[in-house]
C-alpha atoms as a PDB file:
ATOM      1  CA  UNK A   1       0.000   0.000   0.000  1.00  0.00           C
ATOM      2  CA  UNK A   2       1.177   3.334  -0.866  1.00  0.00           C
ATOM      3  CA  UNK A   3      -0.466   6.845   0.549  1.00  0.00           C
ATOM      4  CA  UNK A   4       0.976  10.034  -0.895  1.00  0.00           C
ATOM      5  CA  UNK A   5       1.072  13.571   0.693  1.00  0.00           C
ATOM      6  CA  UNK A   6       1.318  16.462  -1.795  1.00  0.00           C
ATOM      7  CA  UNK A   7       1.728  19.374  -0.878  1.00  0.00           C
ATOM      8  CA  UNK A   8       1.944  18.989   2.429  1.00  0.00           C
ATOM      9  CA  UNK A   9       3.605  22.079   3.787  1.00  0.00           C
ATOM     10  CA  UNK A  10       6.152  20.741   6.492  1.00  0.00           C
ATOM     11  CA  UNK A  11       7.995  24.589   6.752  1.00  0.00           C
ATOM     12  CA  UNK A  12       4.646  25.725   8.696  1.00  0.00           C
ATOM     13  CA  UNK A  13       3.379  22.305   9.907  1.00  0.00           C
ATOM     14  CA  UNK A  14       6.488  20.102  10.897  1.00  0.00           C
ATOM     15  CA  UNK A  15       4.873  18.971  14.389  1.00  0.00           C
ATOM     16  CA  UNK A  16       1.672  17.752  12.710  1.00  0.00           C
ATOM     17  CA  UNK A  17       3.453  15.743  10.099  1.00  0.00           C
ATOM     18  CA  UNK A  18       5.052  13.977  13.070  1.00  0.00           C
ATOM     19  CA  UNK A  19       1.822  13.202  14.429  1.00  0.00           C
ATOM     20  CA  UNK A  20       0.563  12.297  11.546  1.00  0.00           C
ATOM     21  CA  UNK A  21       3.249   9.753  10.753  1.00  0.00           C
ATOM     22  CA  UNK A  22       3.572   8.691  14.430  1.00  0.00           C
ATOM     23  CA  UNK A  23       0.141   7.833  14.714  1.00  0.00           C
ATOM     24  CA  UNK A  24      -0.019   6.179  10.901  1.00  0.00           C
ATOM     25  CA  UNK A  25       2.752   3.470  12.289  1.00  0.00           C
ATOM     26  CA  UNK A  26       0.761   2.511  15.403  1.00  0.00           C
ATOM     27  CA  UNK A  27      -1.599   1.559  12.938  1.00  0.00           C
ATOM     28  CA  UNK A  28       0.139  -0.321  10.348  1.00  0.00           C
ATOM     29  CA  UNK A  29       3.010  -1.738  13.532  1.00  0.00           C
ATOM     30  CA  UNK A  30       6.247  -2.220  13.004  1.00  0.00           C
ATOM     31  CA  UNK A  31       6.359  -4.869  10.541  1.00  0.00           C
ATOM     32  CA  UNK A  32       5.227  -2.492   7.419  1.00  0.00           C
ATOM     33  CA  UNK A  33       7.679   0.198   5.935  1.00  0.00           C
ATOM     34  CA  UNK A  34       7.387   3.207   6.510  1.00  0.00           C
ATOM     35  CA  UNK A  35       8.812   6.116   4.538  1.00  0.00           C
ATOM     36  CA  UNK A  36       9.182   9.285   3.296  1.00  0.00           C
ATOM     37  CA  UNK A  37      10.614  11.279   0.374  1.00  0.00           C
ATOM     38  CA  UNK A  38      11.305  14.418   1.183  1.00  0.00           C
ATOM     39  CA  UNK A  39      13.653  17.658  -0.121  1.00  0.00           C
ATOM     40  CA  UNK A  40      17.365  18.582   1.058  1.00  0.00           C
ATOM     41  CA  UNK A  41      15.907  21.872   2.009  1.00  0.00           C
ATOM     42  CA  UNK A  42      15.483  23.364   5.825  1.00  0.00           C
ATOM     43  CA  UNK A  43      12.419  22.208   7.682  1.00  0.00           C
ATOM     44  CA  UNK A  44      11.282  25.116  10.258  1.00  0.00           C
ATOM     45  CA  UNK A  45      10.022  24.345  13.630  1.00  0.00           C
ATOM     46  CA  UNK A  46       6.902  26.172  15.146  1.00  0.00           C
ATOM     47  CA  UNK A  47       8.707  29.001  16.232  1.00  0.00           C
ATOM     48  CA  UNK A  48       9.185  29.571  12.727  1.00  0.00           C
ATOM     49  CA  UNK A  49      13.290  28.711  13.050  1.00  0.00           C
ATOM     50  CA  UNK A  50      15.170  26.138  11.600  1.00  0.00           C
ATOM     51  CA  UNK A  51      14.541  22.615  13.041  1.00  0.00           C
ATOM     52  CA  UNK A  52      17.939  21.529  14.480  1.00  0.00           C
ATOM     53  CA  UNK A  53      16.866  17.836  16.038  1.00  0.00           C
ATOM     54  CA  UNK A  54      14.743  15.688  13.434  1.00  0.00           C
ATOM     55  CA  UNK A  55      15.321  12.310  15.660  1.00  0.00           C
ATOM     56  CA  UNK A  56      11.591  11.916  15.866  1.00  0.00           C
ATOM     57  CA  UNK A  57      11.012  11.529  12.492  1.00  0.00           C
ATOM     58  CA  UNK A  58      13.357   8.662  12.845  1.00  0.00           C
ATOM     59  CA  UNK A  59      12.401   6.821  15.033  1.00  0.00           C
ATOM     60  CA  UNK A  60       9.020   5.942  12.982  1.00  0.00           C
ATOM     61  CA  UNK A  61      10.410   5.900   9.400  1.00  0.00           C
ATOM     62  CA  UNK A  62      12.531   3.205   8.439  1.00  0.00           C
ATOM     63  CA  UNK A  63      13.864   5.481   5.203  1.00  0.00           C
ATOM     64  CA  UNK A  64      13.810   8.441   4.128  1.00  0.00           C
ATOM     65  CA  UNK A  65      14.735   9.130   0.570  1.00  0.00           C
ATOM     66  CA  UNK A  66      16.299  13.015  -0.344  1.00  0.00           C
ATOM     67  CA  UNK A  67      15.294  14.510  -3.270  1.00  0.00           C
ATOM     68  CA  UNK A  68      17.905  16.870  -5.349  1.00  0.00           C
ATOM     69  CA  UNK A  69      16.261  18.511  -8.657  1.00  0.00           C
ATOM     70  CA  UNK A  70      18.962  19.690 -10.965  1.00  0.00           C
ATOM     71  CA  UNK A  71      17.787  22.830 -13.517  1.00  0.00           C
ATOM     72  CA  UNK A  72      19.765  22.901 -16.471  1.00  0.00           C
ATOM     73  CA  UNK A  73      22.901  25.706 -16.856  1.00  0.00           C
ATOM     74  CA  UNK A  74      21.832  28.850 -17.988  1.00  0.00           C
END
């Protein structure tokens, strides 16, 4: 089973995309994969700063996969 999250807008809402994925693997337990792709960018806490401690996030995914876009040379 795969569920995707577009647009879902982790630089304003980090803390409820750890609920969200906290509370999606008590559901499925421990013997599903769970992961996430995600960007190389800076993920902002609710104080609007950047997050400096992510552990959370792993201890309920089992991989995260960082995505790089390359633009072509001007």
């Amino acid at each position: 089973m795969s569920v995707r999250l577009f647009q879902f807008d982790v630089k304003v809402d980090l803390a409820n995309l750890l609920l969200l994925l906290q509370e999606l693997r008590e559901k499925i337990g421990d013997d599903k994969i769970l992961s996430m792709d995600t960007s190389s960018g800076v993920y902002n806490g609710p104080d609007g700063n950047p997050s400096s401690d992510m552990s959370e996030f792993g201890k309920v995914l089992d991989f995260i996969t960082i995505m790089v876009r390359c633009s072509p040379l001007p």
